[in-house]
N, C-alpha and C. Protein backbone atom coordinates (compact mmCIF):
# COMPACT_ATOMS: atom_id res chain seq x y z
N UNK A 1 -0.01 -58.58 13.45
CA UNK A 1 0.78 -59.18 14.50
C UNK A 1 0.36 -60.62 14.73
N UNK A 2 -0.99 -60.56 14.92
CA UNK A 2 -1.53 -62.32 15.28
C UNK A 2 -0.69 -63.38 13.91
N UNK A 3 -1.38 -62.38 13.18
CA UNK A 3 -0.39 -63.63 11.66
C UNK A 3 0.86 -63.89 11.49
N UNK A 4 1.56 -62.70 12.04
CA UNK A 4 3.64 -63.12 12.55
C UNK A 4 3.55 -64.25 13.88
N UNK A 5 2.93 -64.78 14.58
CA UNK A 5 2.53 -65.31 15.63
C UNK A 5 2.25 -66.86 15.03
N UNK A 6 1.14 -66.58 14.78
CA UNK A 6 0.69 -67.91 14.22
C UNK A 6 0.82 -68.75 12.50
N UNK A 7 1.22 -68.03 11.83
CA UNK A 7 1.54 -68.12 10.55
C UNK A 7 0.21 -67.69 9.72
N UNK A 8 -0.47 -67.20 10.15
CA UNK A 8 -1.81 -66.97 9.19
C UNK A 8 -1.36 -65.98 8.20
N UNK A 9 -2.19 -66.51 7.26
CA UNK A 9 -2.46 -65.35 6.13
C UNK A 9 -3.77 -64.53 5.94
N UNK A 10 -4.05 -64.13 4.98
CA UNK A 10 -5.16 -63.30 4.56
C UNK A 10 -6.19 -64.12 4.49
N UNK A 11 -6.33 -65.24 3.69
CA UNK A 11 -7.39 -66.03 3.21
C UNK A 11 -7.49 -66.93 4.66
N UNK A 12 -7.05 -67.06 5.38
CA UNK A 12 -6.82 -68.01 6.57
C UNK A 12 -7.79 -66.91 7.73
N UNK A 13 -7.39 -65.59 7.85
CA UNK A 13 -7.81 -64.96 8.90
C UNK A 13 -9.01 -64.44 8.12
N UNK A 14 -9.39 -64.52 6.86
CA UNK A 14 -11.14 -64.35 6.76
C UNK A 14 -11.49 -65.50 6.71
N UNK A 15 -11.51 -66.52 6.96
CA UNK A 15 -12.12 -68.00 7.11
C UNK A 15 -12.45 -67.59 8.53
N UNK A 16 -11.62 -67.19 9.47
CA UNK A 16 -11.60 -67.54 11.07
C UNK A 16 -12.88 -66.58 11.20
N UNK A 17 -13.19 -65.21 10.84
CA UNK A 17 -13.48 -63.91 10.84
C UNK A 17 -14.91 -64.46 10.32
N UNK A 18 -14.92 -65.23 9.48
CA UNK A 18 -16.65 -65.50 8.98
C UNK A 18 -17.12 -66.76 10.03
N UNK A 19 -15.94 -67.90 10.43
CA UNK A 19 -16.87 -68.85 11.01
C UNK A 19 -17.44 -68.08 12.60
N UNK A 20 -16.44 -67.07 13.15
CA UNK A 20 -16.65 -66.36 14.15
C UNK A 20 -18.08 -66.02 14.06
N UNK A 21 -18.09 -65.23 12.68
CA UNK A 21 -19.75 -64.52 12.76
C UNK A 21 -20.51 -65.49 12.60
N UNK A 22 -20.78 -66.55 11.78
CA UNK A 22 -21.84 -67.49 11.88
C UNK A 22 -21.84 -68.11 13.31
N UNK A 23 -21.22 -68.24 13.99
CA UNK A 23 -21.27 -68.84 15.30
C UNK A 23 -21.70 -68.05 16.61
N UNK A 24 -21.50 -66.69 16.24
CA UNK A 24 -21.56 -65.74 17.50
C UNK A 24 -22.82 -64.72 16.67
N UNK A 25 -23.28 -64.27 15.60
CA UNK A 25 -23.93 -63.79 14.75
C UNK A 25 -23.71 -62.29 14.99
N UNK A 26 -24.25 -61.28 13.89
CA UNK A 26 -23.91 -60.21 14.11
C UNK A 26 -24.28 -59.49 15.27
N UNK A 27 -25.59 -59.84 15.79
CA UNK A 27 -25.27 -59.00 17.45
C UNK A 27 -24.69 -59.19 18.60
N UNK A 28 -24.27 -60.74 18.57
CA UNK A 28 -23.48 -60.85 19.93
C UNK A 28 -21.96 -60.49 19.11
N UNK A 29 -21.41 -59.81 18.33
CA UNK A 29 -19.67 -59.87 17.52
C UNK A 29 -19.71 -58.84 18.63
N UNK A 30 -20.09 -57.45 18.66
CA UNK A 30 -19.99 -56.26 19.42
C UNK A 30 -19.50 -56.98 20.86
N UNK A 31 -20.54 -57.48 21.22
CA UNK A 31 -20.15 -57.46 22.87
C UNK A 31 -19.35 -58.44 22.84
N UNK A 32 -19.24 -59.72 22.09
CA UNK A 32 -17.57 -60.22 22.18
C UNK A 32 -16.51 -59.72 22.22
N UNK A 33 -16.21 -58.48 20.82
CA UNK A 33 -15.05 -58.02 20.91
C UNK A 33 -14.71 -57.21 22.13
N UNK A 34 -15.88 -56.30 23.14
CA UNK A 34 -15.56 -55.70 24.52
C UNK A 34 -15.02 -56.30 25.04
N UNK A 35 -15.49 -57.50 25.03
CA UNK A 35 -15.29 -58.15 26.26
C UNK A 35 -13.49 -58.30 26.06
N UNK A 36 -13.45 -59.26 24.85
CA UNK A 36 -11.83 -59.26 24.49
C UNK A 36 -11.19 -57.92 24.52
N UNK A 37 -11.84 -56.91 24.26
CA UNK A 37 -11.17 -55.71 24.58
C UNK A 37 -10.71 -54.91 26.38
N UNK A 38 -11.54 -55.69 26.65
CA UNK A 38 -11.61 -55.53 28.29
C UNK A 38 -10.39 -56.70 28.77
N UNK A 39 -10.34 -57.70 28.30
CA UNK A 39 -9.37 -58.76 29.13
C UNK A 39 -8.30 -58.53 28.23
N UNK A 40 -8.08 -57.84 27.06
CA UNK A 40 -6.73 -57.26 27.08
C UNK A 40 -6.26 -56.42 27.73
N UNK A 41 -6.69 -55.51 28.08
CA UNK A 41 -6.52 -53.91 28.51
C UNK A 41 -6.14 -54.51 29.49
N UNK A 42 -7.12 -55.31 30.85
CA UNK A 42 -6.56 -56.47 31.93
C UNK A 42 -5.12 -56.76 32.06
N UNK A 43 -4.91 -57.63 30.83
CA UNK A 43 -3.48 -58.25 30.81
C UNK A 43 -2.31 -57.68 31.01
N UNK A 44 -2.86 -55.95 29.49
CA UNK A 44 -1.47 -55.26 30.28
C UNK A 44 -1.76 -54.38 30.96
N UNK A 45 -2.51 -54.59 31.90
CA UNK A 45 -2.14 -53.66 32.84
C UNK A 45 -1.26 -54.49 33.89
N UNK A 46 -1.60 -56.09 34.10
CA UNK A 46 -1.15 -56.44 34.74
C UNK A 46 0.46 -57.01 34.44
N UNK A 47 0.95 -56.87 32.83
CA UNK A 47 1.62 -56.73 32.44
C UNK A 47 2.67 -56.01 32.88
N UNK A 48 2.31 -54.59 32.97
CA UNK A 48 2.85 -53.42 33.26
C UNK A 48 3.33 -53.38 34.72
N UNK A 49 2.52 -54.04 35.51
CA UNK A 49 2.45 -54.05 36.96
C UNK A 49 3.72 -55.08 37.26
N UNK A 50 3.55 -55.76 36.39
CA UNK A 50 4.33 -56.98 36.98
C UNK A 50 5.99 -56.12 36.89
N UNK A 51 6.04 -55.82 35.55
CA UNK A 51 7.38 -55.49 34.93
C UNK A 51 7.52 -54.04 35.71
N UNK A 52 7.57 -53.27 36.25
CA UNK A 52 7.57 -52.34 37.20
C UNK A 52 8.05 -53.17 38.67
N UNK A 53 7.24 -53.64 39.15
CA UNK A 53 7.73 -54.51 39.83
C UNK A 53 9.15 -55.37 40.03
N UNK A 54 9.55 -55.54 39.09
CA UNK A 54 10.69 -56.84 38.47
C UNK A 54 11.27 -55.49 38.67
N UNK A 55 11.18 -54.25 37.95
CA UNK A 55 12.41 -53.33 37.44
C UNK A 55 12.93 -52.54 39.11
N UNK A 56 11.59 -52.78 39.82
CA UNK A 56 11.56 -52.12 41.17
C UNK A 56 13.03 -53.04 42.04
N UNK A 57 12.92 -54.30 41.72
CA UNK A 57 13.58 -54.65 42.38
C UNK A 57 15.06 -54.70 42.49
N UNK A 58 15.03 -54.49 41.02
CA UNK A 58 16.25 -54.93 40.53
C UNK A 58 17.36 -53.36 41.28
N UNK A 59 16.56 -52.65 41.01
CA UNK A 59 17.26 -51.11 41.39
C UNK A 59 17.49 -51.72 42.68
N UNK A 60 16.71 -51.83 43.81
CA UNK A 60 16.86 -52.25 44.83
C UNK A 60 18.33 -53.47 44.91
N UNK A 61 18.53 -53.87 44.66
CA UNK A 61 19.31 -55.17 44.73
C UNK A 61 20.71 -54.07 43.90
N UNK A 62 20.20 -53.74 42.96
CA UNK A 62 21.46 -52.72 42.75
C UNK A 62 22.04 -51.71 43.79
N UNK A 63 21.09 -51.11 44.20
CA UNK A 63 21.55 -50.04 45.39
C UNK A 63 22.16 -50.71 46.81
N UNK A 64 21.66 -52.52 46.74
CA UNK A 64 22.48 -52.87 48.33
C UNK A 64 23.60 -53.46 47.97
């Protein structure tokens, strides 16, 4: 998905994937990816919240 997004390819997203590890090294990769795994999960939830919301209203505005 990221590579339909940004145009990456294969050889492009292991370049990104190795300078990542030399920069963050193999024991801090783990608790990076949580963390990014945590502020996604975040997003949609608030994602979800929002669009529930929007759909909440709309019924509303339909029903008056």
């Amino acid at each position: 998905m990221i590579s339909l997004i940004f145009g990456l390819g294969g050889q492009e997203i292991l370049i990104i994937a190795f300078i990542v590890l030399l920069l963050f090294g193999g024991k801090k990769l783990p608790e990076l990816m949580k963390g990014m795994g945590k502020g996604i999960k975040e997003f949609n939830n608030a994602k979800a919240s929002i669009e529930s919301e929007v759909k909440d209203s709309i019924k509303d505005v339909d029903k008056a």
